[in-house]
N, C-alpha and C. Protein backbone atom coordinates (compact mmCIF):
# COMPACT_ATOMS: atom_id res chain seq x y z
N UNK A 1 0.83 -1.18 0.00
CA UNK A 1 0.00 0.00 0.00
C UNK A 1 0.87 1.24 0.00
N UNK A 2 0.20 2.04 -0.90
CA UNK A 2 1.48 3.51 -1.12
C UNK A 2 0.43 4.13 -0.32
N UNK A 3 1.40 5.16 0.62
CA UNK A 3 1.08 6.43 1.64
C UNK A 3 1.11 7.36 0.42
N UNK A 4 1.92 7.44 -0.71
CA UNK A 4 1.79 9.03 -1.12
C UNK A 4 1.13 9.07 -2.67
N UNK A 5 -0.20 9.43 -2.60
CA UNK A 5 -1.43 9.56 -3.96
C UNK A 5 -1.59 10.95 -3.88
N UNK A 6 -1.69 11.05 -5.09
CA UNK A 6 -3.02 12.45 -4.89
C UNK A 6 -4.51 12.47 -5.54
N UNK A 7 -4.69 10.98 -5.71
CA UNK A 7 -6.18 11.12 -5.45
C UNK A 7 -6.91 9.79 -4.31
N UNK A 8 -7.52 9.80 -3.78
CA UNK A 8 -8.12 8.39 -3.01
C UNK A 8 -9.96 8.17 -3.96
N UNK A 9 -10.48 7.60 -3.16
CA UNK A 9 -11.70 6.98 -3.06
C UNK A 9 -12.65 7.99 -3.35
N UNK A 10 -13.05 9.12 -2.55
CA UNK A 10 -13.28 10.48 -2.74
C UNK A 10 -13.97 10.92 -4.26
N UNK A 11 -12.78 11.18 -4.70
CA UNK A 11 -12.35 11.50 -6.01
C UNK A 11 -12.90 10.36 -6.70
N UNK A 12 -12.03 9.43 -6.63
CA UNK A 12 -12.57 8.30 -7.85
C UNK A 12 -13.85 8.12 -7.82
N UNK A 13 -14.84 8.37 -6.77
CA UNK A 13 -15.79 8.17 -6.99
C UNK A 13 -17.07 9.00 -7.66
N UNK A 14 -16.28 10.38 -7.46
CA UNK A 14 -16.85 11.88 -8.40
C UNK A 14 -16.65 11.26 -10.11
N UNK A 15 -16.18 10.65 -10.33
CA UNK A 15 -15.65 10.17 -11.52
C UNK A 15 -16.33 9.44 -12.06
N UNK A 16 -15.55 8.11 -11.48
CA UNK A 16 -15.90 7.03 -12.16
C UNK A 16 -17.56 6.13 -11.50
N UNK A 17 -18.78 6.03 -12.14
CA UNK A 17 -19.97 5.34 -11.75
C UNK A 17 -19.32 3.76 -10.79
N UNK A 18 -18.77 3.21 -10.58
CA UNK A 18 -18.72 2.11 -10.28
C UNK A 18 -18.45 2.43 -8.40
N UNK A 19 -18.64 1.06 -8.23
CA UNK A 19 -18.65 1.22 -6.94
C UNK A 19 -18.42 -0.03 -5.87
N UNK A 20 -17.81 -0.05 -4.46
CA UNK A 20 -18.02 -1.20 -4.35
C UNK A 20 -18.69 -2.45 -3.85
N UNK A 21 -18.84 -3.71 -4.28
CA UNK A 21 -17.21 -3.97 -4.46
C UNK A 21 -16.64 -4.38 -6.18
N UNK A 22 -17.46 -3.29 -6.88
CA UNK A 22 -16.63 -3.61 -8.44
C UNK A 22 -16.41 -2.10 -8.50
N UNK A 23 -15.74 -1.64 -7.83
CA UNK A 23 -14.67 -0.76 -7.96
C UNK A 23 -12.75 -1.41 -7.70
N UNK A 24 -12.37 -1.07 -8.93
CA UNK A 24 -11.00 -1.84 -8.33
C UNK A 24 -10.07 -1.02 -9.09
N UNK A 25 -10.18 0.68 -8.54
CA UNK A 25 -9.27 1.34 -8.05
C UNK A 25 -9.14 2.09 -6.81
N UNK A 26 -8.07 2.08 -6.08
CA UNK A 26 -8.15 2.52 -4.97
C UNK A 26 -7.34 4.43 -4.24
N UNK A 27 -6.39 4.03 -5.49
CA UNK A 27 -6.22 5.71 -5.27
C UNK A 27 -5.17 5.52 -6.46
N UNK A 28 -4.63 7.28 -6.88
CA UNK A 28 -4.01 7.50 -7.79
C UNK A 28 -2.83 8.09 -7.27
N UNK A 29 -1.86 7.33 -8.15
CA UNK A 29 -0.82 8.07 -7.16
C UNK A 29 0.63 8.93 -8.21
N UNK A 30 -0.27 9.05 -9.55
CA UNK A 30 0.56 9.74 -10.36
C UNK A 30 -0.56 10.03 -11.97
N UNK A 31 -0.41 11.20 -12.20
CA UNK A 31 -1.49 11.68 -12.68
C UNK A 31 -0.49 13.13 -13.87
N UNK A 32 -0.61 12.45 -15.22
CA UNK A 32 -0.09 13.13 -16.54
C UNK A 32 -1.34 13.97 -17.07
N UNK A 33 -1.80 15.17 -17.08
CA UNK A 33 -2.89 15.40 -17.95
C UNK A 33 -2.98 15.08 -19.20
N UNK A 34 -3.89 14.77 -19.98
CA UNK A 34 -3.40 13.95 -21.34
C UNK A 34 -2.36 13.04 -21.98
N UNK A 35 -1.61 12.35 -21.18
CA UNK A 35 -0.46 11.57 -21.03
C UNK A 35 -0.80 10.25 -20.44
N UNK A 36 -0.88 10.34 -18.97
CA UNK A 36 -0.53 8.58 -18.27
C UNK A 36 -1.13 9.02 -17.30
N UNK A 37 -1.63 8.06 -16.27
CA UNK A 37 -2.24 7.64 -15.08
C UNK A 37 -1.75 6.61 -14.68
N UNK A 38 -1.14 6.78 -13.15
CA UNK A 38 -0.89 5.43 -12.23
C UNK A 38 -1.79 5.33 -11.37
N UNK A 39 -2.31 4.02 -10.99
CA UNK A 39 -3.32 4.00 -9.68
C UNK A 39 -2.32 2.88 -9.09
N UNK A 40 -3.67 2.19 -8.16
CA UNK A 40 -2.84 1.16 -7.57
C UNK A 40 -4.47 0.48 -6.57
N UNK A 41 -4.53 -0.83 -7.00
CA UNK A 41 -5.72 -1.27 -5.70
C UNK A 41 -4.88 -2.60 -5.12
N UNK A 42 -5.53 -2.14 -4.04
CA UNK A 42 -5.15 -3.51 -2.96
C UNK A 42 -5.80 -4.66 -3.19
N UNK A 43 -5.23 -5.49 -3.12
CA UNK A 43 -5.92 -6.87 -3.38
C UNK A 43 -6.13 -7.52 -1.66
N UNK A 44 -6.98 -7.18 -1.15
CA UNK A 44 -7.28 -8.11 -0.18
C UNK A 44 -7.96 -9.12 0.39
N UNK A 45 -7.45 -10.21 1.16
CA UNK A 45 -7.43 -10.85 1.01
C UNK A 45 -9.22 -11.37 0.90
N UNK A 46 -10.08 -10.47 1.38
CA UNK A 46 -11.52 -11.21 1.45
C UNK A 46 -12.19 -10.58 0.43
N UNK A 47 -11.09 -10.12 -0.48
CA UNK A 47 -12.22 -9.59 -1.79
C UNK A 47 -13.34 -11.12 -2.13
N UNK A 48 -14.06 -10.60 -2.64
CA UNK A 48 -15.04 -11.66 -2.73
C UNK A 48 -14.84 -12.58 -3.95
N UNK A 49 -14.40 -11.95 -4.91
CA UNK A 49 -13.77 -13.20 -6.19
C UNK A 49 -12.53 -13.97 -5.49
N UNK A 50 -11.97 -14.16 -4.73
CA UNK A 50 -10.77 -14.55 -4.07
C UNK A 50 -11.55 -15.93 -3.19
N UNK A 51 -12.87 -15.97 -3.33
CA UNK A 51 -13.54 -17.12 -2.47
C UNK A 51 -13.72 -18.23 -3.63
N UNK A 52 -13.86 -17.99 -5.01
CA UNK A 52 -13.97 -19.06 -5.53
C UNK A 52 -13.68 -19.18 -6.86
N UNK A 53 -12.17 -18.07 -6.64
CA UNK A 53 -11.07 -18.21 -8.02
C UNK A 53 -9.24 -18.35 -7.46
N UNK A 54 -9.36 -18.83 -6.78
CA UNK A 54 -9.81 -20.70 -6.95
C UNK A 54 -9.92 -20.81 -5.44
N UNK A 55 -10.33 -22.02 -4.90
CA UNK A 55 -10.45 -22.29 -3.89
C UNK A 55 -8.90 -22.72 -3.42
N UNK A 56 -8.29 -21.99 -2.00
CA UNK A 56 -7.22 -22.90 -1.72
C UNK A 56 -5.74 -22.17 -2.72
N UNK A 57 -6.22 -21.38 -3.50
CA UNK A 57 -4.81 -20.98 -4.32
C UNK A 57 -5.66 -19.85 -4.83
N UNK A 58 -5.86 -18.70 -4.52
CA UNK A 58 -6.81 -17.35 -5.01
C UNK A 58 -6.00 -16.65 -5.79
N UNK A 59 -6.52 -16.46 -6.54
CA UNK A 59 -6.28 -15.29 -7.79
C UNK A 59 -7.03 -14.46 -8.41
N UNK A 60 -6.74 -13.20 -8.44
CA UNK A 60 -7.60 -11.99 -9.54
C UNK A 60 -8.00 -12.39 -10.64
N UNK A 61 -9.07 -13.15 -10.95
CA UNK A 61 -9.26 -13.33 -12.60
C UNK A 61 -8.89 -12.14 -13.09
N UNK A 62 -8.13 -12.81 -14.55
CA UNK A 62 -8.10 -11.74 -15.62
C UNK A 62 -8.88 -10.79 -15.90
N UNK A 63 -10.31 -11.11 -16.33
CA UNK A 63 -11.13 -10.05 -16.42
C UNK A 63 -11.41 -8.77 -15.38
N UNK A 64 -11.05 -9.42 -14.32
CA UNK A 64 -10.50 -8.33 -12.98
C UNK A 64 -10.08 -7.32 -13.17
N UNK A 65 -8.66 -8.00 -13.78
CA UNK A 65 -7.37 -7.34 -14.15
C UNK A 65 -7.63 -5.92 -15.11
N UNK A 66 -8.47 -6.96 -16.18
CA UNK A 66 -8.54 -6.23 -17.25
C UNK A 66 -9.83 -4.76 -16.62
N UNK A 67 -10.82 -5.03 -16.01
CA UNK A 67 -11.74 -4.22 -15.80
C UNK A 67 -10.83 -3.02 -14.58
N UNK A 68 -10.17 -3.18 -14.12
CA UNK A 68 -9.23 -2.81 -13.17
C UNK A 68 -8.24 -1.61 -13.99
N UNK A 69 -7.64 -2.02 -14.99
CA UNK A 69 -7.34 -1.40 -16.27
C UNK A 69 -8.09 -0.35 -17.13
N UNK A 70 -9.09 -1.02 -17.12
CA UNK A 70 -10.46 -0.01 -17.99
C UNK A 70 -10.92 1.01 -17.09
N UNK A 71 -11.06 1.17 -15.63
CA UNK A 71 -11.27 1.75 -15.27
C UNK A 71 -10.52 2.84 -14.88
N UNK A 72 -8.84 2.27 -14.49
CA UNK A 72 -8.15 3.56 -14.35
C UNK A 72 -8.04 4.31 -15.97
N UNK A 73 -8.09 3.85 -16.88
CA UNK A 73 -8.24 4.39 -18.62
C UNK A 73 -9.61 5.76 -18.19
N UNK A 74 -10.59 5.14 -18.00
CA UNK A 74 -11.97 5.71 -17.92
C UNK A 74 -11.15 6.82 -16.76
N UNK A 75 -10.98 6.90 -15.19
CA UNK A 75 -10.61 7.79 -14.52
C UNK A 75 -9.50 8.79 -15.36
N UNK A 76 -8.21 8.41 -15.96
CA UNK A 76 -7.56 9.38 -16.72
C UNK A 76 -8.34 10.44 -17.55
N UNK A 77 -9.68 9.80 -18.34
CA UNK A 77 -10.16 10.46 -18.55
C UNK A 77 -11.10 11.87 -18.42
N UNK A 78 -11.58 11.17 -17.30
CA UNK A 78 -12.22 12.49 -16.17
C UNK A 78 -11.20 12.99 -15.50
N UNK A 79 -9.89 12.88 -14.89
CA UNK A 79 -9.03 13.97 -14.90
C UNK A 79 -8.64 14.82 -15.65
N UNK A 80 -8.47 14.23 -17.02
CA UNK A 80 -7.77 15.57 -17.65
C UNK A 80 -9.24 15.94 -18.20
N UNK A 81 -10.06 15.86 -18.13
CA UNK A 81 -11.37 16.62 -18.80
C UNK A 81 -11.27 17.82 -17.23
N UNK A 82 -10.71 17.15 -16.25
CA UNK A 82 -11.57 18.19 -14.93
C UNK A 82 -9.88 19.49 -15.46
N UNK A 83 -8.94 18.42 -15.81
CA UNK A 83 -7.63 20.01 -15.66
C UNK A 83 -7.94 20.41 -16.81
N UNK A 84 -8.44 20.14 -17.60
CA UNK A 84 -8.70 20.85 -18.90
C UNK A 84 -10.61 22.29 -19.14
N UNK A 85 -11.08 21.73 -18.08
CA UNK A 85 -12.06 22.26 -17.35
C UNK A 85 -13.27 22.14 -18.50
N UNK A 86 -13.37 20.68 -18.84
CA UNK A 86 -14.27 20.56 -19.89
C UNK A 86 -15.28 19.98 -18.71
N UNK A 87 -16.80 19.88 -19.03
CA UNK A 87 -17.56 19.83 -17.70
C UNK A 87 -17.97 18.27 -18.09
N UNK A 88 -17.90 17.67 -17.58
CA UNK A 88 -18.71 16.39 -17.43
C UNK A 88 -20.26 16.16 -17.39
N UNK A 89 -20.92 17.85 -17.14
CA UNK A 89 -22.35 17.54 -17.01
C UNK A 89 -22.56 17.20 -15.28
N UNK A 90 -23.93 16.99 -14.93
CA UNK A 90 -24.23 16.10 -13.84
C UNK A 90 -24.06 15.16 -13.77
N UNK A 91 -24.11 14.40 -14.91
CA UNK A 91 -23.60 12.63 -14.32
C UNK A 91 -22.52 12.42 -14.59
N UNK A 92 -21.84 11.03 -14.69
CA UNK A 92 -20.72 10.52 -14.31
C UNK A 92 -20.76 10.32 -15.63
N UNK A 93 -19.51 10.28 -16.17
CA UNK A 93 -18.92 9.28 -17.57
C UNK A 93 -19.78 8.18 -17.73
N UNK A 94 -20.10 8.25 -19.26
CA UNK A 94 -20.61 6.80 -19.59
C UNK A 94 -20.04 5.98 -20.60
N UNK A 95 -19.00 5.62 -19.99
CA UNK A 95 -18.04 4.56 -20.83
C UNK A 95 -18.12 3.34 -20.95
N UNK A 96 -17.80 2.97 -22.12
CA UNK A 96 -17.71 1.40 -22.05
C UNK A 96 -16.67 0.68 -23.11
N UNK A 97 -16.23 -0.77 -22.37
CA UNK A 97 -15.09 -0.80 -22.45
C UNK A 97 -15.08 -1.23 -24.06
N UNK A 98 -14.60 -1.36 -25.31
CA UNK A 98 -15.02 -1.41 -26.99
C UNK A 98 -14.42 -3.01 -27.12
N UNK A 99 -13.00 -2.62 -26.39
CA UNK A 99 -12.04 -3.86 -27.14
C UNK A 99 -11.21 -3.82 -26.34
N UNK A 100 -10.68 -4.98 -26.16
CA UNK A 100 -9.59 -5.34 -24.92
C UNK A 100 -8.84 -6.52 -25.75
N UNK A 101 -7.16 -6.19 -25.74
CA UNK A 101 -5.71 -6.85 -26.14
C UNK A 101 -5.01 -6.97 -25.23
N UNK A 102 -5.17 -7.89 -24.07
CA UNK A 102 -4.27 -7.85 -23.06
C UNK A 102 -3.46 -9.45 -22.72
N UNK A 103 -2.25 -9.42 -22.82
CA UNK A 103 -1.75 -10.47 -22.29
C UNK A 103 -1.41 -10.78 -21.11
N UNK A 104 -1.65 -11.75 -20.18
CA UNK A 104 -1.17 -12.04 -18.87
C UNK A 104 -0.05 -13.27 -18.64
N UNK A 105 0.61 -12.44 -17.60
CA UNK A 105 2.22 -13.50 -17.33
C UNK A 105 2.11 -14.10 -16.06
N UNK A 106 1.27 -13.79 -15.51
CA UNK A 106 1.70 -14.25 -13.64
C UNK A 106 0.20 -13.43 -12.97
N UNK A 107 -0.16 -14.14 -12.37
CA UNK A 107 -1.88 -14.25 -11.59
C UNK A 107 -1.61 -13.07 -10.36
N UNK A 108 -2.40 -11.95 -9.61
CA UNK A 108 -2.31 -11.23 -8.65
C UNK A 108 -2.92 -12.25 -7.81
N UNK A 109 -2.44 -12.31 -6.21
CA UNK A 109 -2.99 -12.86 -5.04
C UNK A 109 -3.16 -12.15 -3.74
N UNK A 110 -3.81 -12.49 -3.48
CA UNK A 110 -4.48 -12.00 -1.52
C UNK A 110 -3.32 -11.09 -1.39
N UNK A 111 -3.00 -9.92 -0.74
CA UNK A 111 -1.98 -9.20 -0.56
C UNK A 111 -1.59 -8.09 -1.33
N UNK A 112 -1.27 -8.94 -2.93
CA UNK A 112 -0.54 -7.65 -3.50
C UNK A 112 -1.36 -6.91 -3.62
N UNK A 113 -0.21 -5.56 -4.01
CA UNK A 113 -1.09 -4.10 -4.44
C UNK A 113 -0.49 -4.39 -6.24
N UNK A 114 -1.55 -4.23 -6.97
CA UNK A 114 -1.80 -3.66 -8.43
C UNK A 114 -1.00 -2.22 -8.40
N UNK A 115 0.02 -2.26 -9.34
CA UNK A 115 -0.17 -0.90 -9.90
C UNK A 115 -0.50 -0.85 -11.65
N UNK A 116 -1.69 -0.12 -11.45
CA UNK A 116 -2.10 -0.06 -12.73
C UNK A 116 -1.73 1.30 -13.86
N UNK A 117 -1.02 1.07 -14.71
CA UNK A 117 -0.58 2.31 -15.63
C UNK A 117 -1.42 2.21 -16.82
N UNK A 118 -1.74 3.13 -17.55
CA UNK A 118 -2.47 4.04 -18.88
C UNK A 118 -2.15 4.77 -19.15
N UNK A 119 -1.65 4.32 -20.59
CA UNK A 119 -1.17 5.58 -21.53
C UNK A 119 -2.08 6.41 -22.62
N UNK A 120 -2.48 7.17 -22.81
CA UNK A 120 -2.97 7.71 -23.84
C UNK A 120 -2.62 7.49 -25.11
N UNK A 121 -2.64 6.52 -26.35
CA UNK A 121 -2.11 6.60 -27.49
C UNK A 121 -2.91 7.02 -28.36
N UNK A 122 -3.91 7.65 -29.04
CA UNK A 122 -4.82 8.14 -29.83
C UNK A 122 -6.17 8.13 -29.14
N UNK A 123 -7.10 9.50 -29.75
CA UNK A 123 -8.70 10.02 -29.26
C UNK A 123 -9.03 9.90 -30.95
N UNK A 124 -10.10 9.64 -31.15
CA UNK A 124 -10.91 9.55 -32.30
C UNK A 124 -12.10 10.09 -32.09
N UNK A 125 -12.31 11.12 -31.73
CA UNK A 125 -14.15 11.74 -30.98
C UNK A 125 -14.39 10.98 -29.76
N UNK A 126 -15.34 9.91 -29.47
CA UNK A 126 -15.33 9.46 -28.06
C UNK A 126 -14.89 7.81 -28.29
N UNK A 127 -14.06 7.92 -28.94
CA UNK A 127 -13.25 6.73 -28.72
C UNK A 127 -11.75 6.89 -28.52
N UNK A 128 -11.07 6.38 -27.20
CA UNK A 128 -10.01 6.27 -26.41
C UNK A 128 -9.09 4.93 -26.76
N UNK A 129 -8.03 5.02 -27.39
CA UNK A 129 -6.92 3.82 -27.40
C UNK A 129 -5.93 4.17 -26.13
N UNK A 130 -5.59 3.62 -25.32
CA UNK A 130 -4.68 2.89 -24.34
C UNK A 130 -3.63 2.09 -24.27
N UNK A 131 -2.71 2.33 -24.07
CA UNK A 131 -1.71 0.91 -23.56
C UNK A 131 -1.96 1.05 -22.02
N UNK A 132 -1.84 -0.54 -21.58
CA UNK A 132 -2.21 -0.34 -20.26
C UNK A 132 -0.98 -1.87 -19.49
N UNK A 133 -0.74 -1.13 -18.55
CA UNK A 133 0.22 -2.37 -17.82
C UNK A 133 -0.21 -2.79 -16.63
N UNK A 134 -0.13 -4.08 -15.95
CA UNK A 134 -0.66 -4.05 -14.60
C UNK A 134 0.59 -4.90 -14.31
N UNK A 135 1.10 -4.04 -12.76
CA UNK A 135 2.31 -4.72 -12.24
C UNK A 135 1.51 -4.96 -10.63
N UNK A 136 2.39 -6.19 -10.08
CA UNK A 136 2.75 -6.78 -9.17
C UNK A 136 4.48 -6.20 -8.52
N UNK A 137 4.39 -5.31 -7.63
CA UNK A 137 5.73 -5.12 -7.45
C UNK A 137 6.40 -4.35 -8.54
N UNK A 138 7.62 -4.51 -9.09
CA UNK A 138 8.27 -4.42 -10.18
C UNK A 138 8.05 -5.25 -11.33
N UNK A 139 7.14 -6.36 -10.92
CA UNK A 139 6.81 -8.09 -12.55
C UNK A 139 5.44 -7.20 -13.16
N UNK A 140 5.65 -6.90 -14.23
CA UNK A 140 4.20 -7.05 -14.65
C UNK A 140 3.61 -8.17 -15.01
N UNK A 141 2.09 -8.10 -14.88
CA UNK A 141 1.24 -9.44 -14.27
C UNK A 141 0.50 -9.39 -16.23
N UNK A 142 0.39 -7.97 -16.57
CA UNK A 142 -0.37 -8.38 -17.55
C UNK A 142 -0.11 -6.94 -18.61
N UNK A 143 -0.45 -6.73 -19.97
CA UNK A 143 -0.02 -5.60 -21.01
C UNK A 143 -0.61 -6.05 -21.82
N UNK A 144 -1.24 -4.50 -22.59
CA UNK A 144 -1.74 -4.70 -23.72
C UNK A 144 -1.96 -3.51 -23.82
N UNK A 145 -3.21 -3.47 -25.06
CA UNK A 145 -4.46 -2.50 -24.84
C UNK A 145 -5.71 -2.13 -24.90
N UNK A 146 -6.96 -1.35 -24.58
CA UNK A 146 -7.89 -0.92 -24.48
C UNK A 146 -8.62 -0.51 -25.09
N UNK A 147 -9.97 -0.29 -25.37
CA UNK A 147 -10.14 1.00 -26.24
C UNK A 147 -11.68 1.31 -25.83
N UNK A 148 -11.66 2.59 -24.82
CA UNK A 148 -12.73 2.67 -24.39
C UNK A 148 -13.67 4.00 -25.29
N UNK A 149 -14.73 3.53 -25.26
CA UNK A 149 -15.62 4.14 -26.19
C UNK A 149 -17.02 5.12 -25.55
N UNK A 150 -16.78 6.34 -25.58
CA UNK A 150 -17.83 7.52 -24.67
C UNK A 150 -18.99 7.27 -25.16
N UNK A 151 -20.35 7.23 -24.36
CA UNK A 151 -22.02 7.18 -24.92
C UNK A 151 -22.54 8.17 -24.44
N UNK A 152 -22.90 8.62 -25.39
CA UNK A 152 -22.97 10.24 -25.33
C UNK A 152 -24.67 10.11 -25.14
């Protein structure tokens, strides 16, 4: 768990609609306007997919991973819309995720912290391309990319 973010729970939740327990970011702890986003969520140990993926040997399903990913993508986005002071309206972003390219090397378990990175690589109107990495420590667990799509 990192002590030093500058965004928590708070925030992410002005943002991003989700909530928990399918929220699986937990704070931001490095923030590019139009560039990159780092978060980071804790994996603990009584998350509730951890009861019966797998029994006896727990792991973050991929799709976890990947939705974990999509969402810090989706949060980058409502940051730099808020430093760029474009208004979001009253509601929250309505994103959804288009297409997902992600490869995985090594499973997250009970304990670790995720750090999840997003890069900005091309906007097309309200469609968002991504590279996105999810590390364990210094190993990344999984890479690819994203491509989240605005419903206007």
């Amino acid at each position: 768990m990192t002590n030093n973010y500058i965004y928590d729970i708070p925030v992410i939740e002005e943002i991003l609609p989700h909530r928990r327990p399918f929220l699986f970011v937990d704070r931001v702890i490095n923030f590019k306007a139009g560039e990159k986003i780092i978060a980071e969520k804790d994996l603990l140990p009584d998350e509730s997919f951890f009861a019966g993926h797998f029994p006896g040997q727990p792991i973050m399903p991929g799709v976890l991973v990947s939705e974990a990913l999509a969402q810090t993508s989706g949060l980058f986005i409502g940051l730099t819309r808020e430093k760029e002071n474009i208004s979001m309206g009253k509601d929250k972003m309505n994103l959804f995720l288009a297409n997902v390219d992600i490869k995985f090397f090594t499973p997250a378990k009970p304990g670790d912290t995720l750090r999840l990175e997003a890069t900005i690589k091309k906007e097309y109107g309200s469609l968002f391309l991504f590279k996105v990495v999810a590390f364990v420590g210094t190993n990344p667990i999984a890479k690819g990319t994203l491509t989240l799509s605005e419903k206007k």
